[in-house]
Protein backbone atom coordinates (compact mmCIF):
# COMPACT_ATOMS: atom_id res chain seq x y z
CA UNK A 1 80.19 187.74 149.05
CA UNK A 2 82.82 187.66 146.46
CA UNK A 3 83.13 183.76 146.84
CA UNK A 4 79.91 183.69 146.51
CA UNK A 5 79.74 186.04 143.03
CA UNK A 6 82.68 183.83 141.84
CA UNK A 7 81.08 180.49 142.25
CA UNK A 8 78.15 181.62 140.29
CA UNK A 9 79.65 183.17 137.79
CA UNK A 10 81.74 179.74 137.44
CA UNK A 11 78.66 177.88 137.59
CA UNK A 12 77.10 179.93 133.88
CA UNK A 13 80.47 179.49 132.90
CA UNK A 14 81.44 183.17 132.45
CA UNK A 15 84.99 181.31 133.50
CA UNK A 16 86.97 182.24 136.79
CA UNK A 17 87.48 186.22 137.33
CA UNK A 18 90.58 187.22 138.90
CA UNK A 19 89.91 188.44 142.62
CA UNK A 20 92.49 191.33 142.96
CA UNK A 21 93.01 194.79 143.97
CA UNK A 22 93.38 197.46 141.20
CA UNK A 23 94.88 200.66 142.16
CA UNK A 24 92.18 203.33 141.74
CA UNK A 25 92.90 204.86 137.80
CA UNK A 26 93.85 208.61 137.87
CA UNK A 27 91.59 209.49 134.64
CA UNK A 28 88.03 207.78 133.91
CA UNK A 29 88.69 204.43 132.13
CA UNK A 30 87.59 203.64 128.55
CA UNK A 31 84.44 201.38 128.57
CA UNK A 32 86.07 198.27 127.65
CA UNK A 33 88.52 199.13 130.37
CA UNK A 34 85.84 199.67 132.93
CA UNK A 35 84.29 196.60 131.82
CA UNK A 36 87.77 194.84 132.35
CA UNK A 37 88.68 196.00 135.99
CA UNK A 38 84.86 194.81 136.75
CA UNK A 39 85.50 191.82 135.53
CA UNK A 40 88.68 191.10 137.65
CA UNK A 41 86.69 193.35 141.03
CA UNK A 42 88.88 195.84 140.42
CA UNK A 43 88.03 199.45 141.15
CA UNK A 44 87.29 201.84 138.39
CA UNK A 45 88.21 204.80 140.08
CA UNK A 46 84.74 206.53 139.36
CA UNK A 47 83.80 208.87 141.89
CA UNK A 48 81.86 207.53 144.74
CA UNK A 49 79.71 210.19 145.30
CA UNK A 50 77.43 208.69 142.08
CA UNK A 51 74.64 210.85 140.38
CA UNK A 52 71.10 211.37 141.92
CA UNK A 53 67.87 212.83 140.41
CA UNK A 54 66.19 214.74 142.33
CA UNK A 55 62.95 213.57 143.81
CA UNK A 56 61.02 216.56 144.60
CA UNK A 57 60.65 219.63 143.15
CA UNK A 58 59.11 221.99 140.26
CA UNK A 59 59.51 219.03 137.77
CA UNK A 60 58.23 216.55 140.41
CA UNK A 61 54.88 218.71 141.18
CA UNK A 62 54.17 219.06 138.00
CA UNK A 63 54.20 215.22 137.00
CA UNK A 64 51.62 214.75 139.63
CA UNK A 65 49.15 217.30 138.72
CA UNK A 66 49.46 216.16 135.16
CA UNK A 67 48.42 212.91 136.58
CA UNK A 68 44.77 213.98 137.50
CA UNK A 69 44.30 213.33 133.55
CA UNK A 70 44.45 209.74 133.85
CA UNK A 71 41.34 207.65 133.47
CA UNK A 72 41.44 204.36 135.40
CA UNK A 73 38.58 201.67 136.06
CA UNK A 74 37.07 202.45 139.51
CA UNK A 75 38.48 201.34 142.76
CA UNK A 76 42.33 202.18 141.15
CA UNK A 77 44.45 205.36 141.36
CA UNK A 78 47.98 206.35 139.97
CA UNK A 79 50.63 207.67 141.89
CA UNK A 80 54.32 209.44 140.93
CA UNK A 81 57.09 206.36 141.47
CA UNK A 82 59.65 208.11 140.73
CA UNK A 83 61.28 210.73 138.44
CA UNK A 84 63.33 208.96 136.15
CA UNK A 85 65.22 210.84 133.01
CA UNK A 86 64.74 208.47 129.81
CA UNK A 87 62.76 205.73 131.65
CA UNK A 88 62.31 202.83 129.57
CA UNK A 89 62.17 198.88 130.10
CA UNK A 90 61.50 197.88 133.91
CA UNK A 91 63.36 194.89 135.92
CA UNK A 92 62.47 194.32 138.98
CA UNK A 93 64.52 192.55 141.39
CA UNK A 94 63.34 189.46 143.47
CA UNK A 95 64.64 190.70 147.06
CA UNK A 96 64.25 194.59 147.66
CA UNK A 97 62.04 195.28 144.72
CA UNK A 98 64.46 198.00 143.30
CA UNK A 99 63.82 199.13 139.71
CA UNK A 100 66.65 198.84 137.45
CA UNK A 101 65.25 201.21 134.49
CA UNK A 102 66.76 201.13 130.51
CA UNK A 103 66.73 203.68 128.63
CA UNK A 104 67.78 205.05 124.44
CA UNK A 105 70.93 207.05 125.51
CA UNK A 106 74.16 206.03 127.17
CA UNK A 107 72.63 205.28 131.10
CA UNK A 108 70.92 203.04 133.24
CA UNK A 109 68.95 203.86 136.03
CA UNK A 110 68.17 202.18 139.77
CA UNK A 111 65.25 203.23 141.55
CA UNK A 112 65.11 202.35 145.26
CA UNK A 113 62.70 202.34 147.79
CA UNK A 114 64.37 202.06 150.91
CA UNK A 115 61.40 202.46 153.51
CA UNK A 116 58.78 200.38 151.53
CA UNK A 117 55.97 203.15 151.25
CA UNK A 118 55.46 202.34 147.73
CA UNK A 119 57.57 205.78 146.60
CA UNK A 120 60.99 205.81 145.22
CA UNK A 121 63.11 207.55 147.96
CA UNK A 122 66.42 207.45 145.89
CA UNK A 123 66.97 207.22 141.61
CA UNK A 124 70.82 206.84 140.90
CA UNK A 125 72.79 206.06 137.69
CA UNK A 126 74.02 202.10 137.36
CA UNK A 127 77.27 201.17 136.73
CA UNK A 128 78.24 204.92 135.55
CA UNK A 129 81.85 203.44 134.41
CA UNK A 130 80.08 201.72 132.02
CA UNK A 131 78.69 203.68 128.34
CA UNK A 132 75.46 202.20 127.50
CA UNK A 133 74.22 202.03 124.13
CA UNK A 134 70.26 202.06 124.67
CA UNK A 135 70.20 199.56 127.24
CA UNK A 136 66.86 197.20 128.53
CA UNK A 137 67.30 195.29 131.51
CA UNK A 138 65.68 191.68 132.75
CA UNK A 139 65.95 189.89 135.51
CA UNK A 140 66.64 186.00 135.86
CA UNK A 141 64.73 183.99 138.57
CA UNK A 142 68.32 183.15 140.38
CA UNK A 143 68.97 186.83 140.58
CA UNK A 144 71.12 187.68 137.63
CA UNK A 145 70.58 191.45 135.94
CA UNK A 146 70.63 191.33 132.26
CA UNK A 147 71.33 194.04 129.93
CA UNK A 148 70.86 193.51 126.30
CA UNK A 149 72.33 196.96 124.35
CA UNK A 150 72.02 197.67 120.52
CA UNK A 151 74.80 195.14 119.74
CA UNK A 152 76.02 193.69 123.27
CA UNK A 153 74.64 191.78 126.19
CA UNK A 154 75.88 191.76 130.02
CA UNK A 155 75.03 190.40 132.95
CA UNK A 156 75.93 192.13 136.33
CA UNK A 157 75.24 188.47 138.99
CA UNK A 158 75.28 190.47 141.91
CA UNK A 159 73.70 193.44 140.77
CA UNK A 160 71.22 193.95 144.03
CA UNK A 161 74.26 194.22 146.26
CA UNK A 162 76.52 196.46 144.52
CA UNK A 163 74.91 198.74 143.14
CA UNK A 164 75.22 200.98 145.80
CA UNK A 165 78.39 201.91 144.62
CA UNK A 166 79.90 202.88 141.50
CA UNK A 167 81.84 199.59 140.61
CA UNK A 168 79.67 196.48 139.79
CA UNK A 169 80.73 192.87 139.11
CA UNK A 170 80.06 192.16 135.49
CA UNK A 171 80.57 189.51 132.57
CA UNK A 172 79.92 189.70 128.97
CA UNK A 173 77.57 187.37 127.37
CA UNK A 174 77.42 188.66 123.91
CA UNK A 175 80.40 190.81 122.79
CA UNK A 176 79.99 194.18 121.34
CA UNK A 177 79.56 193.27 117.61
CA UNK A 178 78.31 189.72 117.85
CA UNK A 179 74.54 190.13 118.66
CA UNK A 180 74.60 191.42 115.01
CA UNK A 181 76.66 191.96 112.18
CA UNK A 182 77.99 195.43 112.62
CA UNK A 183 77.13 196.57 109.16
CA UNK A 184 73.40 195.93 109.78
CA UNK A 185 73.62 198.51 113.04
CA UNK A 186 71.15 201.30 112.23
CA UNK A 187 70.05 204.30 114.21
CA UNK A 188 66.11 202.58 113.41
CA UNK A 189 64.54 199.73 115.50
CA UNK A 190 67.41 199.49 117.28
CA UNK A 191 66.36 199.25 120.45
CA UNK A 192 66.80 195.87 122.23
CA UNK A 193 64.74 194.04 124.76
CA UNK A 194 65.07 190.89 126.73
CA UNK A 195 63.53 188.05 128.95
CA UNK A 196 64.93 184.61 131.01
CA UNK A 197 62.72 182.06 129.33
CA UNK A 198 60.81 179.26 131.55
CA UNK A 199 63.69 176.92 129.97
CA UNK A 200 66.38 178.95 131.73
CA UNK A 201 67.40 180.75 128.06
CA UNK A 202 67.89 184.05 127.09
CA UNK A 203 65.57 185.36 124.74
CA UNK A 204 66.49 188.76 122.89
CA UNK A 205 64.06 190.43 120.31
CA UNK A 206 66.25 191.86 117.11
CA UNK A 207 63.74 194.85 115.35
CA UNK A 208 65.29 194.99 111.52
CA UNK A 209 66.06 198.59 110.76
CA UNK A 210 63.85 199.13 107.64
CA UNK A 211 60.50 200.26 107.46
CA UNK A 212 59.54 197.11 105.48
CA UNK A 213 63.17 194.79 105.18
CA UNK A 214 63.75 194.40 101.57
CA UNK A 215 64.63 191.01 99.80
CA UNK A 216 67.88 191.07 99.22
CA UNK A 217 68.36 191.65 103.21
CA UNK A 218 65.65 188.33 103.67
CA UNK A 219 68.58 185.43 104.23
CA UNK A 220 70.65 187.21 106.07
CA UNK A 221 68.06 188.29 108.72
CA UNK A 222 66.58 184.84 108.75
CA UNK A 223 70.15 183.33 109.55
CA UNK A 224 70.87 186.05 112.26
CA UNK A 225 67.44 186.30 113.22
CA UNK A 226 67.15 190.33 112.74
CA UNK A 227 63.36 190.87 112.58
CA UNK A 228 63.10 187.97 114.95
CA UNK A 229 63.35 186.32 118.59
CA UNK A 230 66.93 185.17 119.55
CA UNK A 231 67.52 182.44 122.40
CA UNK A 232 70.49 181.28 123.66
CA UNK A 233 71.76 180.11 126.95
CA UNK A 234 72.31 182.24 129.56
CA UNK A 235 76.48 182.20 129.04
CA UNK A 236 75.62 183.14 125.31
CA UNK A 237 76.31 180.11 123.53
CA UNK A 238 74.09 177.94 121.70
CA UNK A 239 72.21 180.78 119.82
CA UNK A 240 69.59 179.69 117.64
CA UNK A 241 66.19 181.98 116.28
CA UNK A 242 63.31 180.90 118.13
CA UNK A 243 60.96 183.52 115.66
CA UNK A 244 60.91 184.93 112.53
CA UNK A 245 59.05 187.36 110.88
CA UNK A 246 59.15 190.30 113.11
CA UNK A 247 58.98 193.60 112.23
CA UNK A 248 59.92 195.69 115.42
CA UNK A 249 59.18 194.09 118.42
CA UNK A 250 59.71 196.01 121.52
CA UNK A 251 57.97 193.86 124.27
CA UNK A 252 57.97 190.24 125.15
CA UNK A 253 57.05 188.35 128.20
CA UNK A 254 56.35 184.77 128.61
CA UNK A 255 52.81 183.30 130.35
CA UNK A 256 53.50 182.00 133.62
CA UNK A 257 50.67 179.95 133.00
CA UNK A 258 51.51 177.97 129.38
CA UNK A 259 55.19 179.09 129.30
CA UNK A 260 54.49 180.61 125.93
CA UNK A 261 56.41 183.79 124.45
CA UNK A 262 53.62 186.61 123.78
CA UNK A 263 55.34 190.12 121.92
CA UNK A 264 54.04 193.04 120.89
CA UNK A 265 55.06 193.91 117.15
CA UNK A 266 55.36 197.41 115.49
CA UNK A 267 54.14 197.34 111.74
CA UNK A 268 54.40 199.17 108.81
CA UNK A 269 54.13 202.81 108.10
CA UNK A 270 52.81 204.82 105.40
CA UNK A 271 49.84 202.84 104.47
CA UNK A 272 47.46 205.21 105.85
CA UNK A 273 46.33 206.58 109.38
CA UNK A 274 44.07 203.12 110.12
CA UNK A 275 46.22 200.44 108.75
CA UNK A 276 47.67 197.98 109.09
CA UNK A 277 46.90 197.08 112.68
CA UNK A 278 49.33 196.87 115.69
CA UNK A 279 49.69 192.91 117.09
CA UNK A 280 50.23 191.70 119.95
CA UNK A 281 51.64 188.02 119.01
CA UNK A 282 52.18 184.36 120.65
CA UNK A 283 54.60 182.02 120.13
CA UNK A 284 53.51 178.80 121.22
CA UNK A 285 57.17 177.38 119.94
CA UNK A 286 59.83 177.71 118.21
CA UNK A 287 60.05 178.28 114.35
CA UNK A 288 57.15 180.12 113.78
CA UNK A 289 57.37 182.94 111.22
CA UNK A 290 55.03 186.01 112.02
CA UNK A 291 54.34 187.89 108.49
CA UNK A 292 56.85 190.43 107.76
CA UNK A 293 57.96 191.86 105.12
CA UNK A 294 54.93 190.13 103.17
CA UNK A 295 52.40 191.41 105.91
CA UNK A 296 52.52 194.81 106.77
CA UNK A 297 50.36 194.11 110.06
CA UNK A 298 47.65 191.88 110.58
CA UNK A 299 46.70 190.07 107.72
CA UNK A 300 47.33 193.47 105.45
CA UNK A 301 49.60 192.63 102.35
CA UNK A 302 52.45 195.46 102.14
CA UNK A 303 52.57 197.44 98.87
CA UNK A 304 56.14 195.76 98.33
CA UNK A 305 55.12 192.24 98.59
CA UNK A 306 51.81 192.30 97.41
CA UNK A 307 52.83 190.01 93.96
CA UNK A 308 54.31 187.68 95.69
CA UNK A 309 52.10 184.54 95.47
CA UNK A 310 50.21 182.79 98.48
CA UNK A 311 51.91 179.75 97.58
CA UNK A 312 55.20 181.25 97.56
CA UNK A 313 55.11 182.78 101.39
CA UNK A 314 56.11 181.26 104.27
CA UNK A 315 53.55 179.01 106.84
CA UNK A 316 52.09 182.34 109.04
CA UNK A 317 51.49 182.87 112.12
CA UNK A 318 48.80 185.60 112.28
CA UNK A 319 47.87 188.03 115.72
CA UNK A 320 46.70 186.99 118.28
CA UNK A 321 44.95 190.51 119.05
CA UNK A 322 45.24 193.24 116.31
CA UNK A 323 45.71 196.94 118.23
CA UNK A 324 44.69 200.06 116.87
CA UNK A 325 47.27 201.51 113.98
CA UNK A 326 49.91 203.17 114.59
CA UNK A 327 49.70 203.51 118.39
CA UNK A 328 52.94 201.77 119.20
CA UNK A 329 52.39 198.58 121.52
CA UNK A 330 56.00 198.25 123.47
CA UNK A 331 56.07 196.56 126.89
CA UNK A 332 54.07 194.02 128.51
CA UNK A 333 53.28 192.01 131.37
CA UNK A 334 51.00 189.05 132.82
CA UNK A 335 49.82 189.81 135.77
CA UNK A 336 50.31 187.47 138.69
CA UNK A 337 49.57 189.49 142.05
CA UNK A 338 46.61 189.61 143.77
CA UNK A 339 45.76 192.88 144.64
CA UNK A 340 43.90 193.80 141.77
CA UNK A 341 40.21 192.40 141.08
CA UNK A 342 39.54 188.59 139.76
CA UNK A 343 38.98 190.05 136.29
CA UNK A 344 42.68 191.20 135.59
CA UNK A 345 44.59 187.93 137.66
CA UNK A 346 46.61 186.70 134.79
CA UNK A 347 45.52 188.54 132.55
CA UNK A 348 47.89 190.83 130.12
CA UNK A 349 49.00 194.80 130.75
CA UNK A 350 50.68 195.93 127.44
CA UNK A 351 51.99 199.76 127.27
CA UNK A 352 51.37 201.84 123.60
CA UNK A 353 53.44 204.67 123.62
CA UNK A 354 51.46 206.70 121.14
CA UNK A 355 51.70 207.79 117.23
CA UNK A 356 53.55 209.90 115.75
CA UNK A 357 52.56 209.49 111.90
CA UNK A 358 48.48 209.67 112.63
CA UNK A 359 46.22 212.61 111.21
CA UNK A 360 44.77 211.97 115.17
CA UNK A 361 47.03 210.69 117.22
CA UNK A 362 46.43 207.55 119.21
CA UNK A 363 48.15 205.73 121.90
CA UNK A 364 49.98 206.98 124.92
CA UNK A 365 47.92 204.26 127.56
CA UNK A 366 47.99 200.96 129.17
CA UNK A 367 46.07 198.50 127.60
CA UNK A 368 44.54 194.98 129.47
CA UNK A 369 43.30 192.00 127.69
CA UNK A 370 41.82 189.50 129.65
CA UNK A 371 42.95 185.69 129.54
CA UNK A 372 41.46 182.57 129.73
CA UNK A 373 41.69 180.99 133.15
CA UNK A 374 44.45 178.35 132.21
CA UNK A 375 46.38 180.78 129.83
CA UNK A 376 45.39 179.27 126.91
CA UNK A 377 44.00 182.45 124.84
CA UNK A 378 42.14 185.56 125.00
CA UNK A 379 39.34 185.44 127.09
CA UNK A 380 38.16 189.34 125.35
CA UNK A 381 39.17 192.19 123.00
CA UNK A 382 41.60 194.56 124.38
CA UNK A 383 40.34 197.06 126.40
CA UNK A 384 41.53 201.06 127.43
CA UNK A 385 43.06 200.67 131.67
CA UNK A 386 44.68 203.95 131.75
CA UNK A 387 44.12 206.65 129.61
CA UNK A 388 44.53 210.81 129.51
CA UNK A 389 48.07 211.22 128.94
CA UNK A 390 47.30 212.43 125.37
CA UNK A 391 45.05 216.11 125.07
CA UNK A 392 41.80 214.17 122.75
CA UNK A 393 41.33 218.21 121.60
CA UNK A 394 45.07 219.33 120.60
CA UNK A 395 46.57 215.94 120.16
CA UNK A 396 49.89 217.00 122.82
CA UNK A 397 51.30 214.18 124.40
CA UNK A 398 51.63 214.83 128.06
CA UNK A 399 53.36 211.51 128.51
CA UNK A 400 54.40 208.16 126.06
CA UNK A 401 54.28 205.10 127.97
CA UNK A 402 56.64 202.49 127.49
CA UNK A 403 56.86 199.32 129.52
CA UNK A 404 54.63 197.96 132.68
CA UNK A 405 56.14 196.17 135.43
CA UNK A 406 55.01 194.32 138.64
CA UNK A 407 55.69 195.13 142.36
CA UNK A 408 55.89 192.35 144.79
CA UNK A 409 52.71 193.58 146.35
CA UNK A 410 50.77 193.69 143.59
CA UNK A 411 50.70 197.31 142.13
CA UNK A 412 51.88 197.93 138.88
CA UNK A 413 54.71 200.05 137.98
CA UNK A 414 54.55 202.16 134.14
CA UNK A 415 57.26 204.05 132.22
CA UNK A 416 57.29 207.18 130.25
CA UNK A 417 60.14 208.16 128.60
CA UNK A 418 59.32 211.58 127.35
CA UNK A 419 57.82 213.20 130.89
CA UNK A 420 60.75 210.96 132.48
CA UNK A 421 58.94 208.86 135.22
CA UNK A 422 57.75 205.96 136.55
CA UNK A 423 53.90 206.17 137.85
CA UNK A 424 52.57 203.42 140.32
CA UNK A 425 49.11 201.80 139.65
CA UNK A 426 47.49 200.17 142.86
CA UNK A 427 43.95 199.15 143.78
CA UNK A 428 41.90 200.18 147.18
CA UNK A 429 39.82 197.46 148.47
């Protein structure tokens, strides 16, 4: 196995790591030395008995009866996954299906179903030698678990096999400091999300940390592509900005149909309960620039930008679906199973977390919007799948949905962060 890890490692060019055996460390190693013994298979000395949530219980009973809120078109139902502190961005993995699980704090999560009933039997920290800073995970076709941090990327190549334990092979793609400059870090839009394009590149979405990005900040986020879409190869070099013009994006998939990048984009606040509207966006290639700072969301001029003349701005691209305001669209996902009905095959699942700066609240649901057969558009509006974790009468949140993921047999898998779980949607026939 470790020939194996070596060689393809070599082969992204992550250079040769030193096979040797490190004498387990007396005290817990410093991240960048946890990172280093990694690097060179070395032990960290963490403990092997790792940390487990626990699976059943007061907090577990209650997720499911809170459940029997949820609205969902007939013929579906919604199940507890798994309880899962912080649960975030979804990766799946290609062979065993386990769930490797981001989240805004300093951990990572793997969710494992060992017996294949469709119910997480075991939810255990990743890499704990390791101190995340609000990590998102994605998965390459070949195998390879990404993790794209506030200001760092990894890449763990044999992350299915060792995660068992508390030690797991790792390289650095992007170096802490280098996905940004470290003076534009910000506690705001920070949080980082990732996908292996159809061309074999990483693509990494860089929110800019103001609520609308002020000129003076304009040439430097165009060059490093904050408020943008990042690619690069998969080793890290050869970065370029694929999109500008972002606000906050949070969620981006590509169309296994056209290949094309589609991403959710969180706009501006403070312009009133009802606008501007929420987008959900597509790239059909590089160089396109999506609106901000002189659209505050759809095609609504922000109060900052407003004098600046139409012949002045840049070529936009406008939504391709404007959402409600306000209700924070994050993850999504084209749907490529079979399980559910004809009407939702390849069509797009797109999580909104919910409001929190609406007179009513809104949000806190999956979302589908149906595609044309070959990809090439919208075949309708957006339309409510799953609804009910948000009280219509006292406006409590009872859950904030993140990110939607696919299981190999077809069922879809949705985060919440704030009851921290992952629910299973699946269809009877």
């Amino acid at each position: 196995m470790r020939t194996m890890l070596l060689a393809s490692a070599m082969a992204l060019g992550f250079g040769a790591l030193a096979i040797t055996q490190g004498a387990i460390a007396q005290q817990a190693p410093t991240d960048a030395q946890a990172l280093q013994r990694m690097q060179n298979f070395q032990t960290t000395g963490q403990s092997l008995d790792m940390e487990l949530v626990p699976q059943t219980g007061r907090r577990a009973d209650q997720i499911r009866r809170n459940l029997q809120r949820i609205r969902l078109p007939q013929g579906f139902q919604i199940e507890l996954y798994a309880v899962v502190p912080d649960a975030r961005h979804m990766a799946v993995s290609r062979n065993n299906a386990n769930v490797f699980v981001g989240t805004r704090k300093s951990q990572m999560w793997v969710v494992v179903d060992r017996d294949k009933d469709r119910i997480a039997d075991e939810v255990k920290r990743f890499a704990p030698a390791v101190r995340f800073t609000q990590p998102n995970p994605c998965y390459s076709p070949d195998g390879f678990l990404y993790v794209v941090e506030h200001n760092r990327v990894l890449v763990f190549p044999a992350a299915e096999f060792f995660f068992e334990g508390p030690d797991v092979a790792v390289a650095t793609v992007v170096e802490q400091g280098k996905l940004i400059p470290p003076a534009e870090e910000s506690f705001n839009h920070g949080h980082r999300v990732c996908r292996i394009g159809p061309d074999n590149k990483l693509y990494v979405s860089l929110g800019q940390p103001f609520n609308v990005a002020p000129a003076a900040k304009l040439e430097l986020y165009n060059q490093v592509g904050i408020g943008g879409v990042i690619r690069m190869d998969r080793d890290g070099s050869n970065r370029e900005v694929y999109a500008r013009g972002i606000r906050n994006s949070v969620g981006i998939a590509f169309n296994p149909r056209t290949r094309e990048l589609w991403f959710t984009d969180n706009q501006v606040d403070g312009m009133g309960d009802d606008t501007p509207p929420g987008e959900i966006n597509r790239a059909t290639g590089p160089g396109l620039h999506f609106g901000h700072p002189y659209f505050g969301g759809g095609r609504v001029r922000t109060v900052e930008f407003k004098d600046v003349p139409d012949a002045q701005l840049p070529r936009v691209t406008h939504p391709e679906a404007e959402m409600v305001a306000h209700a924070a669209d994050l993850g999504l996902h084209f749907y490529t199973g079979t399980q559910f009905p004809e009407r939702f095959r390849g069509g797009l699942f797109s999580a909104q977390r919910g409001s929190w700066n609406r007179t009513t609240p809104v949000g806190a649901r999956v979302m589908f919007t149906p595609m044309k057969p070959d990809g090439s558009g919208m075949a309708g509006e957006p339309e409510v799948f799953a609804a009910g974790w948000l009280d219509d009468e006292t406006g409590e949140y009872y859950g904030r949905i993140v990110d939607v993921a696919q299981l190999p047999d077809g069922s879809l898998l949705v985060s919440d962060d704030t009851a921290g779980a992952i629910y299973r949607i699946s269809y009877r026939r």
